[in-house]
Protein backbone atom coordinates (compact mmCIF):
# COMPACT_ATOMS: atom_id res chain seq x y z
CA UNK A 1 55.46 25.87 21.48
CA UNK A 2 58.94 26.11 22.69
CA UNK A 3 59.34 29.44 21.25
CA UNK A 4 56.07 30.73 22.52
CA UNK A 5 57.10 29.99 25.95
CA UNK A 6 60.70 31.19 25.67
CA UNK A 7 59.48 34.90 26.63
CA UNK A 8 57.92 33.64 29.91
CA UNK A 9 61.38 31.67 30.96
CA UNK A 10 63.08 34.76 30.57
CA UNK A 11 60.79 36.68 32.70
CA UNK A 12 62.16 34.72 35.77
CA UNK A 13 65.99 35.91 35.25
CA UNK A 14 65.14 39.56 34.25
CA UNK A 15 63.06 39.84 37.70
CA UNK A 16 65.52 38.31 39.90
CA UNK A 17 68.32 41.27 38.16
CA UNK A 18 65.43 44.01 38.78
CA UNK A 19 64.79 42.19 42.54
CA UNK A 20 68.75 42.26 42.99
CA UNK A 21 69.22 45.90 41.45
CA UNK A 22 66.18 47.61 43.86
CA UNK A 23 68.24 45.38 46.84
CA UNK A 24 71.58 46.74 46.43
CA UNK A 25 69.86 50.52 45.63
CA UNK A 26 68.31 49.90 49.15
CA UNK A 27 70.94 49.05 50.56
CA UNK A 28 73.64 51.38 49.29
CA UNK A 29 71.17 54.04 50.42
CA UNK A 30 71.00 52.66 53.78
CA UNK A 31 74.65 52.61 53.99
CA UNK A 32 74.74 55.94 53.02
CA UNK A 33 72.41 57.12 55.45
CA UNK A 34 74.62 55.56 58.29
CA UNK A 35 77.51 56.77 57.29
CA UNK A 36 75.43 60.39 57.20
CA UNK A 37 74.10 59.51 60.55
CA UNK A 38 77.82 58.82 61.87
CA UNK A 39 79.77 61.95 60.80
CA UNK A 40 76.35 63.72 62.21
CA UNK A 41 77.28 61.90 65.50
CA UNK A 42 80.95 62.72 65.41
CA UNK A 43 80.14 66.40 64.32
CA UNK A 44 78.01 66.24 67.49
CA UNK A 45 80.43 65.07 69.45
CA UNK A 46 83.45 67.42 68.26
CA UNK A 47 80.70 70.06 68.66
CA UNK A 48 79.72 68.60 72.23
CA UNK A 49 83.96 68.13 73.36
CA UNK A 50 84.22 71.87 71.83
CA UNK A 51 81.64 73.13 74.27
CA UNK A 52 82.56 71.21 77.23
CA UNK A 53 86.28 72.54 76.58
CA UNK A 54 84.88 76.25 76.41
CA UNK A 55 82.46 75.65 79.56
CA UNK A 56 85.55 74.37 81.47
CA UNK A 57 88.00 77.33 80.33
CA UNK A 58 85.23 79.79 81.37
CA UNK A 59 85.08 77.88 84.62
CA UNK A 60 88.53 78.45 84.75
CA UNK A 61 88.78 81.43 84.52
CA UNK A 62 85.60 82.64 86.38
CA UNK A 63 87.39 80.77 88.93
CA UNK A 64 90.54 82.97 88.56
CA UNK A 65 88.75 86.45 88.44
CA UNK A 66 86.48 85.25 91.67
CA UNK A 67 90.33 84.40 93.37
CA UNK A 68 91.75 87.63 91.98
CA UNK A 69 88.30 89.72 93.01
CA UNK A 70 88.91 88.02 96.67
CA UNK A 71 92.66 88.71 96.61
CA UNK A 72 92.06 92.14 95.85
CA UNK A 73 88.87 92.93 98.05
CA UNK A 74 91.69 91.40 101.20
CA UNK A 75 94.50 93.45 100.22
CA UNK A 76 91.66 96.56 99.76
CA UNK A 77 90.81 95.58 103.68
CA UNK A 78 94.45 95.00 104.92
CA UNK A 79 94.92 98.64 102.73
CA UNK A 80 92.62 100.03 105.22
CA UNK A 81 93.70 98.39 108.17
CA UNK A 82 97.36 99.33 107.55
CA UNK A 83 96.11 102.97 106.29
CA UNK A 84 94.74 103.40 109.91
CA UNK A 85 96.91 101.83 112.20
CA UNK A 86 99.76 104.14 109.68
CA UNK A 87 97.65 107.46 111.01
CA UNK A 88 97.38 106.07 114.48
CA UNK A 89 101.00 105.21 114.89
CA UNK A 90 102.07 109.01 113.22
CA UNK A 91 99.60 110.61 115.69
CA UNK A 92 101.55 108.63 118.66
CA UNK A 93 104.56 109.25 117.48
CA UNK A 94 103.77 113.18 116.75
CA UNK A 95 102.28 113.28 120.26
CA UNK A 96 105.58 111.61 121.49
CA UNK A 97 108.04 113.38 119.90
CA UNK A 98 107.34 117.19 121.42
CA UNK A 99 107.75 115.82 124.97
CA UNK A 100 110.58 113.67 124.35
CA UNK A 101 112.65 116.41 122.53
CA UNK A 102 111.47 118.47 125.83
CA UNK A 103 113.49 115.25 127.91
CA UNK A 104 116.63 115.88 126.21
CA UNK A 105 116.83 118.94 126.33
CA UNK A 106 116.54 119.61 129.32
CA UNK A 107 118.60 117.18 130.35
CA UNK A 108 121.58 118.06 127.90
CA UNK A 109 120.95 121.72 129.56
CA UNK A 110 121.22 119.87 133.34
CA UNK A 111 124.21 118.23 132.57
CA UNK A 112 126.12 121.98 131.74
CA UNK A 113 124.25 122.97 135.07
CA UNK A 114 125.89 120.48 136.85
CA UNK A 115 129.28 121.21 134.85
CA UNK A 116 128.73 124.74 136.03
CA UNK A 117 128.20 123.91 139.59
CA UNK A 118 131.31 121.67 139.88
CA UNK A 119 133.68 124.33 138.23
CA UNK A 120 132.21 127.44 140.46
CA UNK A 121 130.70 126.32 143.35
CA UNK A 122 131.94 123.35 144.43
CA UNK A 123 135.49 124.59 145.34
CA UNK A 124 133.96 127.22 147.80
CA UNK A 125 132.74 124.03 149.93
CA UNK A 126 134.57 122.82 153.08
CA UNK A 127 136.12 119.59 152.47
CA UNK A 128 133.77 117.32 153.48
CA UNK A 129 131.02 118.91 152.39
CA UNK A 130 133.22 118.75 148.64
CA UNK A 131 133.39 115.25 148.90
CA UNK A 132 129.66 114.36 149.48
CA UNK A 133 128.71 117.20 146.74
CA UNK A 134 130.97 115.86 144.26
CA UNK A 135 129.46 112.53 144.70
CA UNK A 136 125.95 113.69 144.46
CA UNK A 137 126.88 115.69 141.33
CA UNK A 138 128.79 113.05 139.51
CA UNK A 139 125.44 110.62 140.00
CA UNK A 140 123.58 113.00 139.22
CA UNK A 141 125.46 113.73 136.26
CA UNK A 142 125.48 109.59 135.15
CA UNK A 143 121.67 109.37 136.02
CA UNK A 144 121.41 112.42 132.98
CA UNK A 145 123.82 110.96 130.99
CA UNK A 146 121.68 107.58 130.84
CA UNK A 147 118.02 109.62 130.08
CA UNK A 148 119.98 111.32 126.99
CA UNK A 149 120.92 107.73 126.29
CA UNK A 150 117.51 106.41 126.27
CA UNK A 151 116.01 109.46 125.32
CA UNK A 152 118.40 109.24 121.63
CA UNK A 153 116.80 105.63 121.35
CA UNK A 154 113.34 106.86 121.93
CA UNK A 155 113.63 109.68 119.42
CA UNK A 156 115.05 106.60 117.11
CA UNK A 157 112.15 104.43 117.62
CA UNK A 158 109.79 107.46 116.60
CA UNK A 159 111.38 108.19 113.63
CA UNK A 160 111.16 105.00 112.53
CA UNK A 161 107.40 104.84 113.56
CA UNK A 162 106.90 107.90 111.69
CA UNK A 163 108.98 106.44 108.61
CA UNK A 164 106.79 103.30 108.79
CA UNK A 165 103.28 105.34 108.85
CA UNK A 166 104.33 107.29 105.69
CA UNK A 167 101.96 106.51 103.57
CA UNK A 168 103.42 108.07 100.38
CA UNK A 169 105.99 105.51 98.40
CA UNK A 170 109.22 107.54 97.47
CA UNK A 171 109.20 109.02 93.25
CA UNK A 172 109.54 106.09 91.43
CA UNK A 173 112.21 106.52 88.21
CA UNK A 174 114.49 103.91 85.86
CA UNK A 175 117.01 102.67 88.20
CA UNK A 176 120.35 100.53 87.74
CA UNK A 177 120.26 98.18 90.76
CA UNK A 178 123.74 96.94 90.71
CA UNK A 179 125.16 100.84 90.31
CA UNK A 180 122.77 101.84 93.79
CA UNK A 181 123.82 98.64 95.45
CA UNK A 182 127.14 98.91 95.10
CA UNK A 183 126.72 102.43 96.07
CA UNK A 184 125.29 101.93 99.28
CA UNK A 185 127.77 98.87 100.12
CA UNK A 186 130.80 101.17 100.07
CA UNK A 187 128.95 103.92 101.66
CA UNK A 188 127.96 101.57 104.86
CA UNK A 189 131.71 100.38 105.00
CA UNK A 190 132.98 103.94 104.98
CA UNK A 191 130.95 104.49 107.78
CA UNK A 192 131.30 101.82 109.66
CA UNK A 193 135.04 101.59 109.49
CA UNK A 194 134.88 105.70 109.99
CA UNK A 195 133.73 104.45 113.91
CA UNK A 196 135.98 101.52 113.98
CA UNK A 197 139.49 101.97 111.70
CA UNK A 198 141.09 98.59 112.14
CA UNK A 199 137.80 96.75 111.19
CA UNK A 200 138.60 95.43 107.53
CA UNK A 201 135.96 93.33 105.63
CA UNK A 202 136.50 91.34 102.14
CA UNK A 203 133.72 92.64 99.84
CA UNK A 204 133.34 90.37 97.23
CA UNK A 205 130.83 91.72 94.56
CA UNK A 206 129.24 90.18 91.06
CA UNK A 207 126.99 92.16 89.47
CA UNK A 208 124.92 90.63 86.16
CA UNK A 209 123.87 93.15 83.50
CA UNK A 210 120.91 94.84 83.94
CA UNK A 211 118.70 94.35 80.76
CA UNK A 212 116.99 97.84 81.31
CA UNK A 213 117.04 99.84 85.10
CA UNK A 214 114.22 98.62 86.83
CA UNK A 215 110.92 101.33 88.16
CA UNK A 216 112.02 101.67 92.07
CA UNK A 217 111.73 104.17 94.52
CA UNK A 218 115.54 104.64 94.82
CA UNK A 219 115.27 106.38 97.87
CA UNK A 220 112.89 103.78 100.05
CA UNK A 221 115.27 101.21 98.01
CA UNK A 222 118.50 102.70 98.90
CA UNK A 223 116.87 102.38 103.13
CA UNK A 224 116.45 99.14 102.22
CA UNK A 225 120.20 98.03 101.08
CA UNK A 226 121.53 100.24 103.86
CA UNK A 227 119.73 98.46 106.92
CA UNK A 228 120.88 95.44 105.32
CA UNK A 229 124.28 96.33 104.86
CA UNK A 230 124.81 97.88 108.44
CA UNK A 231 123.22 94.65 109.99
CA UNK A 232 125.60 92.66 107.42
CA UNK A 233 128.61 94.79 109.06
CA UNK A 234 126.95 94.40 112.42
CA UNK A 235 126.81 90.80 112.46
CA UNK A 236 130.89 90.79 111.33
CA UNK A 237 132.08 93.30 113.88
CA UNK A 238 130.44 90.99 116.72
CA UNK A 239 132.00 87.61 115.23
CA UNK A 240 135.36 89.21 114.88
CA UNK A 241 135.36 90.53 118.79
CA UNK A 242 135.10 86.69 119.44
CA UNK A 243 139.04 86.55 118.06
CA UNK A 244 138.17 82.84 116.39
CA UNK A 245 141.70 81.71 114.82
CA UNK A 246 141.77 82.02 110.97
CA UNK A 247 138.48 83.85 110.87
CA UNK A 248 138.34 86.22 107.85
CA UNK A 249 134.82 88.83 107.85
CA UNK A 250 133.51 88.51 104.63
CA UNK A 251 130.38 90.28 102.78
CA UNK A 252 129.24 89.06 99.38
CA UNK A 253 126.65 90.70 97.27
CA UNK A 254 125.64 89.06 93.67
CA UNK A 255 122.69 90.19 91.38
CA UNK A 256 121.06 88.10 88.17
CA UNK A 257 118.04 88.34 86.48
CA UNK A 258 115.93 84.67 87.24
CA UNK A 259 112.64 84.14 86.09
CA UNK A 260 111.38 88.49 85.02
CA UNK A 261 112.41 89.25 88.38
CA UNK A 262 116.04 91.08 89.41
CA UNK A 263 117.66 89.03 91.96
CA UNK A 264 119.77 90.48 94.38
CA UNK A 265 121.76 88.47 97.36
CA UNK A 266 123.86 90.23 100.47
CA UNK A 267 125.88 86.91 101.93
CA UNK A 268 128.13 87.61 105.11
CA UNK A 269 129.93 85.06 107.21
CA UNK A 270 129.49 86.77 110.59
CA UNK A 271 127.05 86.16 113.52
CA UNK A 272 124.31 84.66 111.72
CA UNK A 273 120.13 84.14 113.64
CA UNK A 274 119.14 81.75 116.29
CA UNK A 275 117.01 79.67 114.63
CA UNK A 276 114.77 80.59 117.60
CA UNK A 277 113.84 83.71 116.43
CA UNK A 278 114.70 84.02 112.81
CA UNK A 279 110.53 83.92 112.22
CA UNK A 280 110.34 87.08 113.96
CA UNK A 281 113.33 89.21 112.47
CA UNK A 282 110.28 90.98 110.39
CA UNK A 283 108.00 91.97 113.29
CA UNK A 284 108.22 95.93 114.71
CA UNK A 285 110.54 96.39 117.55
CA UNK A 286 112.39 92.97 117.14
CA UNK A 287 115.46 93.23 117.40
CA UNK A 288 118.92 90.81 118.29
CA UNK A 289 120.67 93.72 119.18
CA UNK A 290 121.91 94.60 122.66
CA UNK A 291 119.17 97.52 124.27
CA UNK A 292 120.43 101.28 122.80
CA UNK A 293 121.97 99.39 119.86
CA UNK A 294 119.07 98.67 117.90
CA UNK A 295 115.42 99.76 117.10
CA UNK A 296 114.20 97.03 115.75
CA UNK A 297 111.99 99.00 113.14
CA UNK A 298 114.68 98.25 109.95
CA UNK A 299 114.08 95.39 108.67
CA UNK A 300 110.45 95.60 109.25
CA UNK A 301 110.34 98.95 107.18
CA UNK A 302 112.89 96.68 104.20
CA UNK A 303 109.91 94.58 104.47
CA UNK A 304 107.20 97.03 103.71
CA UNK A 305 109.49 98.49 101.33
CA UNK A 306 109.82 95.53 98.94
CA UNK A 307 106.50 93.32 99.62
CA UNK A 308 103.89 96.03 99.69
CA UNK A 309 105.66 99.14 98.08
CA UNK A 310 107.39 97.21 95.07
CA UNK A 311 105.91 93.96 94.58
CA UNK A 312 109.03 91.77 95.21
CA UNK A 313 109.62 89.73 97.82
CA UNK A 314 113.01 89.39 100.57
CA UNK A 315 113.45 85.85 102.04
CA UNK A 316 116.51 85.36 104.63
CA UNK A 317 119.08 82.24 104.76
CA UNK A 318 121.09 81.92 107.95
CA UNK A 319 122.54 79.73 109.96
CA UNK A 320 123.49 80.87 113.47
CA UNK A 321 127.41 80.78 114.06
CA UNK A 322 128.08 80.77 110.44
CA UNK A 323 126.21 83.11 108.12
CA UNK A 324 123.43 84.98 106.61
CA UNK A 325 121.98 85.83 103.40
CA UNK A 326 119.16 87.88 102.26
CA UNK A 327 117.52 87.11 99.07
CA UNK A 328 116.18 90.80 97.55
CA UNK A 329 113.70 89.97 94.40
CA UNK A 330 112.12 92.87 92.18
CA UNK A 331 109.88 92.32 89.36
CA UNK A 332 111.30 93.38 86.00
């Protein structure tokens, strides 16, 4: 009997390792399944991060080409604007110019007349008569002295309108900027100190090397340094008429390359801007200078020159009394 029912005891054991086997299957498979169903959810959520990244760097830069698309459409509108008011201003100044060269000159022909009449006919007068005449002539004479005066300016201020309306930038070509700087510094002293001999100037110069010559319109950049030179000279000449002890005119002119752009600064220690006005030393026909000493058109055609014809930019430091600086960048 014992034996007999030894089979049936061992039944018991044998089902509870089967029970326990078909448990730990299950649940290996369900752990398996989770940890399927967890890289799925992190392969999801790389794939989800992924997309969001590439949905905001398309955002990005659909954002960019709508700002660039909107830059360009206002600089295709100021184009316009400018491109007119350019044709309008070199009609004026066309329609300007035959009449005022009529104004001088005749009135460099009235002046001889008036030479003529005090050499032949004035000595046949009885002397009162000589006095008076001589008087009329000689005011005469100063009134057409001072519309050739104003009648040079106005032929000035044309030319610069018409320079200013040009609508065609100067040949561009490889240029060495230091080389055509330092050109056009020693050519505005020479002339400068060809009007005025005992007017000496320190020029202080530090040139950085040029990697490779920058693409320039030499000629529109050569207009450029030389209205800033001649102000640079201007601004000395005026401080050293003031006779200040110790004071010692000074020009400085530096390049260096900072940031793909060509850096170049002209430093002087002369009259320097009223802060007053310095926000309008860019505008047409502002000018600092004394009437029939200035046009006011050159440093609003340096402007144009660099901004819109070259791409750089030209930023001026001053402080009135003590100095000014103009800041001349180019891109490489």
């Amino acid at each position: 009997m014992p034996n007999a029912l030894l089979p049936y005891l061992l039944i018991g054991p044998v089902l509870l390792l089967l029970v326990a086997g078909i448990v730990g299957i299950v649940i290996r498979e369900q752990r398996r399944r989770l940890r399927q169903e967890r890289e799925k959810h992190q392969i999801l959520a790389r794939q989800n991060d992924l997309l969001e990244q590439q949905v905001q760097q398309r955002t990005a830069d659909l954002q960019q080409s709508l700002m660039h698309l909107q830059t360009t459409q206002r600089q295709l509108i100021q184009s316009e604007k400018l491109a007119s008011l350019g044709e309008l201003t070199a009609g004026v100044a066309h329609e300007i110019q035959n009449p005022l060269n009529f104004v001088l000159n005749f009135s460099e022909v009235s002046v001889e007349l008036v030479q003529e009449v005090k050499e032949e006919i004035i000595d046949k007068l009885a002397e009162p008569q000589k006095a008076v005449a001589a008087e009329l002539l000689d005011s005469l004479e100063a009134n057409l002295a001072r519309i050739t005066l104003h009648g040079r300016r106005a032929d000035s201020i044309v030319k610069g309108m018409l320079l200013h309306a040009r609508n065609s930038p100067g040949e561009r070509q490889p240029t060495d900027l230091n080389v055509l700087a330092d050109q056009y510094l020693r050519l505005a002293y020479q002339g400068i100190r060809a009007k005025k001999k005992d007017f000496n100037v320190v020029l202080t110069t530090h040139y950085a090397a040029q990697a490779e010559p920058i693409n320039m319109a030499a000629q529109d950049i050569g207009r450029v340094l030389m209205n800033l030179f001649n102000n640079a000279f201007y601004a000395l000449q005026k401080k050293q008429e003031r006779n200040e002890a110790n004071y010692e005119a000074e020009i400085r002119v530096s390049t260096q390359l900072l940031n793909q752009q060509f850096e170049l600064r002209i430093w002087d220690n002369g009259t320097g801007i009223p802060a007053a006005v310095e926000h309008k030393i860019y505008q047409p026909f502002f000018t600092t200078k004394p009437t029939g000493e200035g046009t006011g058109l050159g440093l609003s055609l340096s402007y144009d020159i660099i901004t819109k014809g070259h791409g750089g930019t030209l930023v001026c430091e001053t402080q009135e009394g003590h100095y000014t600086e103009f800041i001349m960048r180019l891109p490489l």
